[in-house]
PDB file of N, CA and C in Angstrom:
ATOM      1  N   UNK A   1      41.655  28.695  58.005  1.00  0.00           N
ATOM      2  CA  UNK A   1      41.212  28.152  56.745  1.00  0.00           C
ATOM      3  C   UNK A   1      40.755  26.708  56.967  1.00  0.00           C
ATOM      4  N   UNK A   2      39.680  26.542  56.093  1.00  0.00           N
ATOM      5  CA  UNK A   2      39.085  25.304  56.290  1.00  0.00           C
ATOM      6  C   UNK A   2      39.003  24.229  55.002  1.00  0.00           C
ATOM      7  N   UNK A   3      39.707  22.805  55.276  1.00  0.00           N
ATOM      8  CA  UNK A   3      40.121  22.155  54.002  1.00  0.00           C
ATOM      9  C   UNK A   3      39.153  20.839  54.365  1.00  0.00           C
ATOM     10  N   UNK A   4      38.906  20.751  53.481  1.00  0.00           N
ATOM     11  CA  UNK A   4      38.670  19.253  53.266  1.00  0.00           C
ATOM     12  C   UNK A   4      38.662  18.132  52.100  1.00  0.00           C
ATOM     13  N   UNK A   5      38.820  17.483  52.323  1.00  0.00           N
ATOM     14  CA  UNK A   5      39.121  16.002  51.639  1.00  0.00           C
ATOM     15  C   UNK A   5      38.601  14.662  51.428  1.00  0.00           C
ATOM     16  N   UNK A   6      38.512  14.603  50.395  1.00  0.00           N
ATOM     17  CA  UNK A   6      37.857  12.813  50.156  1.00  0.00           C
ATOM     18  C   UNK A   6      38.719  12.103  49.412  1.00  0.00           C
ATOM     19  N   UNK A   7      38.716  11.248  50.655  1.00  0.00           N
ATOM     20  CA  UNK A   7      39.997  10.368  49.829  1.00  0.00           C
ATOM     21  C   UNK A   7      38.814   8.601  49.923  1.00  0.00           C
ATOM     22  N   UNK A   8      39.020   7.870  49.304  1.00  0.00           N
ATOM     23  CA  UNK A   8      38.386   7.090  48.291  1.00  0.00           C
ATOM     24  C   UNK A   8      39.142   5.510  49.407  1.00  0.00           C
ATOM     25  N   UNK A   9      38.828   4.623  49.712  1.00  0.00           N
ATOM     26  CA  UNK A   9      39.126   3.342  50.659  1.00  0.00           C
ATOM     27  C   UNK A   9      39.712   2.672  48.866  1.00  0.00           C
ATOM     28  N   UNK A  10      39.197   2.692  47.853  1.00  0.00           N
ATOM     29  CA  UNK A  10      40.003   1.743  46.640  1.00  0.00           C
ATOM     30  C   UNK A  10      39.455   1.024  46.865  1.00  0.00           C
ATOM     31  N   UNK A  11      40.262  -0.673  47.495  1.00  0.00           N
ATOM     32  CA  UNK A  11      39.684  -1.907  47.363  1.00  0.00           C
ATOM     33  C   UNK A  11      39.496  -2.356  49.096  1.00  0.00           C
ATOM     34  N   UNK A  12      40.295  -1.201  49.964  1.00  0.00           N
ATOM     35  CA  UNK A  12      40.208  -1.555  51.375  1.00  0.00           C
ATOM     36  C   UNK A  12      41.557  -1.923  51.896  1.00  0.00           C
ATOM     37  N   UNK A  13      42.128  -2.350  51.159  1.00  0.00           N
ATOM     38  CA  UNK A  13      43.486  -2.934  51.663  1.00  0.00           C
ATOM     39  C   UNK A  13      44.264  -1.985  52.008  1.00  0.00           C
ATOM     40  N   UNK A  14      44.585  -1.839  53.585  1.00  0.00           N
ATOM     41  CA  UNK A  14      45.417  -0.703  53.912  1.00  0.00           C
ATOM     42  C   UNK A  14      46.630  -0.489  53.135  1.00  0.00           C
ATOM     43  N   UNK A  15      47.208  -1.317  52.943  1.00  0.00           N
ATOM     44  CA  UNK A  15      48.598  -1.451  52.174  1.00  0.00           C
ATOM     45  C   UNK A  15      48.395  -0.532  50.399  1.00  0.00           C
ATOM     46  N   UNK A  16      47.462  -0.372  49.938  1.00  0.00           N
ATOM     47  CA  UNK A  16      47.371   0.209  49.333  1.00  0.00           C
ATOM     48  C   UNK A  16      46.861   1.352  49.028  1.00  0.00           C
ATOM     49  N   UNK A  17      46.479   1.865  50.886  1.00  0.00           N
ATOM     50  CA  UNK A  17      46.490   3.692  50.973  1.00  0.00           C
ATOM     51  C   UNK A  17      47.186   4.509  49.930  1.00  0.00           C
ATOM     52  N   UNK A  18      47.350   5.499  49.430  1.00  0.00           N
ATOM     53  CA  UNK A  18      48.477   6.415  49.143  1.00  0.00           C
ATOM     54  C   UNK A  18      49.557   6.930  50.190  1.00  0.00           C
ATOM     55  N   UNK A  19      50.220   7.448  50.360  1.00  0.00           N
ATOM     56  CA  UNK A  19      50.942   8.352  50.888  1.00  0.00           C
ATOM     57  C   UNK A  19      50.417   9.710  51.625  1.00  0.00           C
ATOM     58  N   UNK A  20      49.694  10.664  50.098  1.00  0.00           N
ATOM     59  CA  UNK A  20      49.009  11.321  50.163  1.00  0.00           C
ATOM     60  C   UNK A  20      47.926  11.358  51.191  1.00  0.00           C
ATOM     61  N   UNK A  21      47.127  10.389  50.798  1.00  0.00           N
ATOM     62  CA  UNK A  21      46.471   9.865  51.620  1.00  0.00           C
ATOM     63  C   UNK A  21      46.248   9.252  53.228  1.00  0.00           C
ATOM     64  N   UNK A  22      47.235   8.883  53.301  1.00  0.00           N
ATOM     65  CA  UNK A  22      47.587   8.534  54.769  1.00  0.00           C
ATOM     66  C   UNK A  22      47.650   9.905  55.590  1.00  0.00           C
ATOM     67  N   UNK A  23      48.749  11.003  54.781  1.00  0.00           N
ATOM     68  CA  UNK A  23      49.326  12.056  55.137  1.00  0.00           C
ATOM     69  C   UNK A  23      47.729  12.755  55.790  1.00  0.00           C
ATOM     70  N   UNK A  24      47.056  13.389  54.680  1.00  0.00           N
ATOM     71  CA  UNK A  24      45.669  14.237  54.854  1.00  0.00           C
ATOM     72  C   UNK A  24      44.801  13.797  56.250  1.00  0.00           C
ATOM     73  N   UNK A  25      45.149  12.024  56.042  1.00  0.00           N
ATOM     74  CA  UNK A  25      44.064  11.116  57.773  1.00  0.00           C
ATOM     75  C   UNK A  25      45.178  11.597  58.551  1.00  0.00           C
ATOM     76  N   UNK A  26      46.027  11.247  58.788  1.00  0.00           N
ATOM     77  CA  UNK A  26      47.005  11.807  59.705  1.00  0.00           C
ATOM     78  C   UNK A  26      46.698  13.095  60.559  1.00  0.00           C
ATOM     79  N   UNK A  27      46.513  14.164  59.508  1.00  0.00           N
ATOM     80  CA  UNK A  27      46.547  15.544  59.954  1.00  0.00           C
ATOM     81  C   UNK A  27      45.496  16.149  60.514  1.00  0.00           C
ATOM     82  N   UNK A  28      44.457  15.055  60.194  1.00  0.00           N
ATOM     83  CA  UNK A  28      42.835  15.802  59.775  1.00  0.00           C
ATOM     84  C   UNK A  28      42.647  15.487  61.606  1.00  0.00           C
ATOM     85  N   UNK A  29      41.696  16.829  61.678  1.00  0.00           N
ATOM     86  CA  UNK A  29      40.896  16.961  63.275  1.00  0.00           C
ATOM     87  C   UNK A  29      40.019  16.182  63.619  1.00  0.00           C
ATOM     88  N   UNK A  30      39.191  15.734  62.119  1.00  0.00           N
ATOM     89  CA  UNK A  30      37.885  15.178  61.613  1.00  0.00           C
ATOM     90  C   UNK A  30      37.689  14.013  60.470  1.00  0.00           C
ATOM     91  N   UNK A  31      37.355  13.092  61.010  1.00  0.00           N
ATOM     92  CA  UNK A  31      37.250  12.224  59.593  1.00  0.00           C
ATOM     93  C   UNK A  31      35.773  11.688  60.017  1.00  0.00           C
ATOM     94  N   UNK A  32      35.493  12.146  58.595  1.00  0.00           N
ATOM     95  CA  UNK A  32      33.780  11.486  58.279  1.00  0.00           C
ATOM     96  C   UNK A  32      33.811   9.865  57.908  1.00  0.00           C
ATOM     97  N   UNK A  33      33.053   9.375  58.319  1.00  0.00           N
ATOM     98  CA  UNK A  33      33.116   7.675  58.180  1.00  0.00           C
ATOM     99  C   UNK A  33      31.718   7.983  57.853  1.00  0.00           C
ATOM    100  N   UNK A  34      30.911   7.494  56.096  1.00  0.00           N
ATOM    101  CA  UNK A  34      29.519   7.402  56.070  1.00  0.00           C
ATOM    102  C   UNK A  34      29.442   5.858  56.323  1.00  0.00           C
ATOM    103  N   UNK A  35      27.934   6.261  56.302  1.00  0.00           N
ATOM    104  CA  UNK A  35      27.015   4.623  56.441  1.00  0.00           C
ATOM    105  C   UNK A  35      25.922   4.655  55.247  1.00  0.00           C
ATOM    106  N   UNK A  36      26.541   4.001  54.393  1.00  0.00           N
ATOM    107  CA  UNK A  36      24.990   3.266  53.484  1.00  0.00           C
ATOM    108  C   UNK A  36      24.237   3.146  53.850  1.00  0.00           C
ATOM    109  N   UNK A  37      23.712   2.149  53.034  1.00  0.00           N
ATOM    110  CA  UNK A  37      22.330   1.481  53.228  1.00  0.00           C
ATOM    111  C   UNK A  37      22.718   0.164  54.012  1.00  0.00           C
ATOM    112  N   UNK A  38      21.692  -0.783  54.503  1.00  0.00           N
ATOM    113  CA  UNK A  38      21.957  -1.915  55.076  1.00  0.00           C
ATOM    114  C   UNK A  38      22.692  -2.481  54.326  1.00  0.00           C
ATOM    115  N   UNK A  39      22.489  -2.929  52.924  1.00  0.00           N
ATOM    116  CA  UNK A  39      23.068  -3.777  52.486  1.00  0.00           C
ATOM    117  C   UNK A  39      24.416  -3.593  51.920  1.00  0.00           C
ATOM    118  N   UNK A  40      24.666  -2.433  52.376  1.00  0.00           N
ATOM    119  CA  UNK A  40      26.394  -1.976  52.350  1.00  0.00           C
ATOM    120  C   UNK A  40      27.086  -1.868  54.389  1.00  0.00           C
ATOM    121  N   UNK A  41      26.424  -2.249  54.396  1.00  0.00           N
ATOM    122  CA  UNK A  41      26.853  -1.899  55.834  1.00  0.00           C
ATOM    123  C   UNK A  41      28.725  -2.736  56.190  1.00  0.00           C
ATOM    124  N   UNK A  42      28.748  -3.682  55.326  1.00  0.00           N
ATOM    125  CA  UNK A  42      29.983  -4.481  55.312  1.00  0.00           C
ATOM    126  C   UNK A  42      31.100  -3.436  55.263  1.00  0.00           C
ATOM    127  N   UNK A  43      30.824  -2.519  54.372  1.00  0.00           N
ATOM    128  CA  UNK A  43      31.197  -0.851  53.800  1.00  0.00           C
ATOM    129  C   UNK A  43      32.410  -0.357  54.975  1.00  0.00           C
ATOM    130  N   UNK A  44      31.316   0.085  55.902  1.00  0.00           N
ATOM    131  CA  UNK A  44      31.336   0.644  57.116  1.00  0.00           C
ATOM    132  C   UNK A  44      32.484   0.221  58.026  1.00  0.00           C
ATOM    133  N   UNK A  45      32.345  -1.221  58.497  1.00  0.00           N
ATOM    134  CA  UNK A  45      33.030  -2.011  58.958  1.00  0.00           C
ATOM    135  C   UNK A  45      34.875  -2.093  58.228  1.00  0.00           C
ATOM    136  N   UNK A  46      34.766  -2.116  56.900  1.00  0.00           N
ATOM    137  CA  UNK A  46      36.083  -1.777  56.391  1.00  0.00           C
ATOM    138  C   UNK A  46      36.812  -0.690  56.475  1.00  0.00           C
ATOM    139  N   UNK A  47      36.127   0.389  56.498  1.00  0.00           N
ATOM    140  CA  UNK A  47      36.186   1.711  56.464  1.00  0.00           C
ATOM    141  C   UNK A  47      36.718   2.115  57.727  1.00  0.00           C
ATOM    142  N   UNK A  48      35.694   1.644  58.653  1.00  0.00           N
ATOM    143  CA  UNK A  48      36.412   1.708  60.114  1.00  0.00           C
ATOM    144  C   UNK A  48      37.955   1.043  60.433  1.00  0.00           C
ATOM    145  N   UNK A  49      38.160  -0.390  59.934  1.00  0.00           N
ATOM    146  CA  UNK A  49      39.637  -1.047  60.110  1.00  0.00           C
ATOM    147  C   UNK A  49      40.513  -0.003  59.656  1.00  0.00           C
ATOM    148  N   UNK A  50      40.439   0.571  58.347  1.00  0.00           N
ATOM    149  CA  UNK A  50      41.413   0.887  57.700  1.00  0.00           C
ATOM    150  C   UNK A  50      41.602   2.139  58.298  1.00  0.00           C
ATOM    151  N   UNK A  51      40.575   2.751  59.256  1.00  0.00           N
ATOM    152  CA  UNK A  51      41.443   4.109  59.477  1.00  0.00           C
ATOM    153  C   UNK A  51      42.265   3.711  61.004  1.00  0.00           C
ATOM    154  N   UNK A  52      41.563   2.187  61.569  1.00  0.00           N
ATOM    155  CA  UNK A  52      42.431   2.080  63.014  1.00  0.00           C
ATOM    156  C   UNK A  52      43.371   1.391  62.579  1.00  0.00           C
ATOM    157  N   UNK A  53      43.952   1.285  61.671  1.00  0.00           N
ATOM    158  CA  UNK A  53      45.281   0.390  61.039  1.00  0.00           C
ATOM    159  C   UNK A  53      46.217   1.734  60.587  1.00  0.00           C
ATOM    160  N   UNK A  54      45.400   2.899  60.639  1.00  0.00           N
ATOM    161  CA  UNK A  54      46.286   4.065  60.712  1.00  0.00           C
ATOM    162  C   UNK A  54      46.514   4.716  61.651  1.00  0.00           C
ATOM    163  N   UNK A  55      45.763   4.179  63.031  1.00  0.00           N
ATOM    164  CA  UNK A  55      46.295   4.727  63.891  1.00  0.00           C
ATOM    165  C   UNK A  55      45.044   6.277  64.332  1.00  0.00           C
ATOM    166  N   UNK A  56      44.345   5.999  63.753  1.00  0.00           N
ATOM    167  CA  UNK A  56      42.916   7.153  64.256  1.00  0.00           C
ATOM    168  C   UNK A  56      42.343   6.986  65.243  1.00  0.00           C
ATOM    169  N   UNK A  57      42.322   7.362  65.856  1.00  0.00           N
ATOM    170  CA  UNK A  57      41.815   7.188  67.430  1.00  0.00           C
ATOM    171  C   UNK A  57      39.809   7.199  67.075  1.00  0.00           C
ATOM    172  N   UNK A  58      39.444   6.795  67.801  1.00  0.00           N
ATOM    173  CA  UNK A  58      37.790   6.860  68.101  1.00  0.00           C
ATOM    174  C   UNK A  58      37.367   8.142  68.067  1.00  0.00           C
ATOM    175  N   UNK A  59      37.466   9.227  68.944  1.00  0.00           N
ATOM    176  CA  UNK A  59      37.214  10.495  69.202  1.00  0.00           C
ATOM    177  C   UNK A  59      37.295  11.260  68.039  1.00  0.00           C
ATOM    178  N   UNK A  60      38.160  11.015  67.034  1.00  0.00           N
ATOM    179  CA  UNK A  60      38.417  11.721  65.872  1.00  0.00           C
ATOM    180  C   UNK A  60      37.519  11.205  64.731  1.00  0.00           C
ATOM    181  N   UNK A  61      37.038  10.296  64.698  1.00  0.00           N
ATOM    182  CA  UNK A  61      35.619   9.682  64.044  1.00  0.00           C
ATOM    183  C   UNK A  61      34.085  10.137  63.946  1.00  0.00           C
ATOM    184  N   UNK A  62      34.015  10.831  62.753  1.00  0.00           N
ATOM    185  CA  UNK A  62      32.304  10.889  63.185  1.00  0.00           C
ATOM    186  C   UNK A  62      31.575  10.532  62.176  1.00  0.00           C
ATOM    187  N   UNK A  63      30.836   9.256  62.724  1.00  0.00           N
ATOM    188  CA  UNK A  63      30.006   8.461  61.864  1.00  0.00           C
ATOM    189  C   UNK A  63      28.799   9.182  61.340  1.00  0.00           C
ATOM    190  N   UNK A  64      28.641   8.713  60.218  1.00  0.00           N
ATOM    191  CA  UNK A  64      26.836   9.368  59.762  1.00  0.00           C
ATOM    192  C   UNK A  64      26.296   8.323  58.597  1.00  0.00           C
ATOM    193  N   UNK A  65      24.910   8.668  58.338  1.00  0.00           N
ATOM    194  CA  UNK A  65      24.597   8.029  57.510  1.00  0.00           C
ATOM    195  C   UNK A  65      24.227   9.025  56.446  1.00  0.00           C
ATOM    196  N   UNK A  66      24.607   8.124  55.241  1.00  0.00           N
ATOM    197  CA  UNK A  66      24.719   8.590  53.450  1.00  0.00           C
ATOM    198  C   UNK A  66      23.199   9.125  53.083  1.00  0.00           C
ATOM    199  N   UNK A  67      22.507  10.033  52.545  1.00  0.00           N
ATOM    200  CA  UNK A  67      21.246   9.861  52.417  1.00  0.00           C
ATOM    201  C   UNK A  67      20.777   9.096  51.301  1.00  0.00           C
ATOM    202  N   UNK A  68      19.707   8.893  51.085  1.00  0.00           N
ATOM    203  CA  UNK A  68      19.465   7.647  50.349  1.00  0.00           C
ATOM    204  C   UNK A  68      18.778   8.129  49.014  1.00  0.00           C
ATOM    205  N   UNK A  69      19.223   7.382  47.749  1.00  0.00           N
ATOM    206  CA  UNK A  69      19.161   8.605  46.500  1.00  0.00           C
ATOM    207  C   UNK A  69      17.941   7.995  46.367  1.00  0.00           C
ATOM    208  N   UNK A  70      17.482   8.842  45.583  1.00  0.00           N
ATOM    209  CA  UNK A  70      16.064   8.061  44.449  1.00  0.00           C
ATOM    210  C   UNK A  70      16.217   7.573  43.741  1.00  0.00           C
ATOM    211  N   UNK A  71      15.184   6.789  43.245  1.00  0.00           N
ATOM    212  CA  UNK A  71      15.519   5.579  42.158  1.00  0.00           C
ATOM    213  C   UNK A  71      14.955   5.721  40.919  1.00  0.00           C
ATOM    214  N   UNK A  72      13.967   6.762  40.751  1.00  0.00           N
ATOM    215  CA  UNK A  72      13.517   7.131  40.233  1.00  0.00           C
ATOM    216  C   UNK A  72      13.127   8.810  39.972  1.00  0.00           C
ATOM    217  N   UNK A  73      12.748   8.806  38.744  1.00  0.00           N
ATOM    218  CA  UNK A  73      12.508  10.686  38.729  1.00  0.00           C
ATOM    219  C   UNK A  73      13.565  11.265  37.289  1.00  0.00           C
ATOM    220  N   UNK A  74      13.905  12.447  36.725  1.00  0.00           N
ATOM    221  CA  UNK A  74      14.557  12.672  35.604  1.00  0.00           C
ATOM    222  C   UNK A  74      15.325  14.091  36.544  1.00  0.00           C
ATOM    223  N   UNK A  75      14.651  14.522  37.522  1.00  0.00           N
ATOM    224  CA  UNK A  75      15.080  15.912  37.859  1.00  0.00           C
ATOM    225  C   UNK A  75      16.134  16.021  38.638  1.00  0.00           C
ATOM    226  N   UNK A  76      17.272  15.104  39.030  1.00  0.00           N
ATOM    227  CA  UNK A  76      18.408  15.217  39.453  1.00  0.00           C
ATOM    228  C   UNK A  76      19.235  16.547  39.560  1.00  0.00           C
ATOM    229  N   UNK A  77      19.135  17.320  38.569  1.00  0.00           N
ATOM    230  CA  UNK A  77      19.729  18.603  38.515  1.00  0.00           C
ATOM    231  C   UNK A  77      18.730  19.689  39.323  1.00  0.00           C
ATOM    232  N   UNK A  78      17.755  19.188  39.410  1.00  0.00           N
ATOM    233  CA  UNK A  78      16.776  20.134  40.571  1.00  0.00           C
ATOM    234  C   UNK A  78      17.244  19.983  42.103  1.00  0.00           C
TER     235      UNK A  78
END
């Protein structure tokens, strides 16, 4: 069986992981780390601390980038 999970960084501050949360990074084979846009890229960089402040090894990391929405248009549900 195949699970997955999104759990949410909050404000970044490891100390205020969940439990829950810690538990799911803990267990997981796989953790997705996205990448914004440039001007979130600061994003990234937090995202990364907080999972090696849990102890996630590199190998278990796989980075990608977010695709980039439109800014325009009404057809979202298309």
């Amino acid at each position: 069986m195949l699970e997955l999970f999104l759990i949410g960084i909050g404000t970044g501050n490891p100390d205020h992981i969940t439990r829950q949360a810690e538990k799911a990074i803990g267990q997981a084979d796989l953790v997705l780390l996205p990448h914004k846009e440039d001007s979130k890229a600061e994003l990234a960089q937090v995202r990364l601390t907080l999972l090696q402040s849990l102890g996630v090894q590199e190998q278990r990391i796989a980075h990608f980038d977010m695709p980039v929405r439109r800014q325009q248009g009404d057809d979202y549900d298309q």
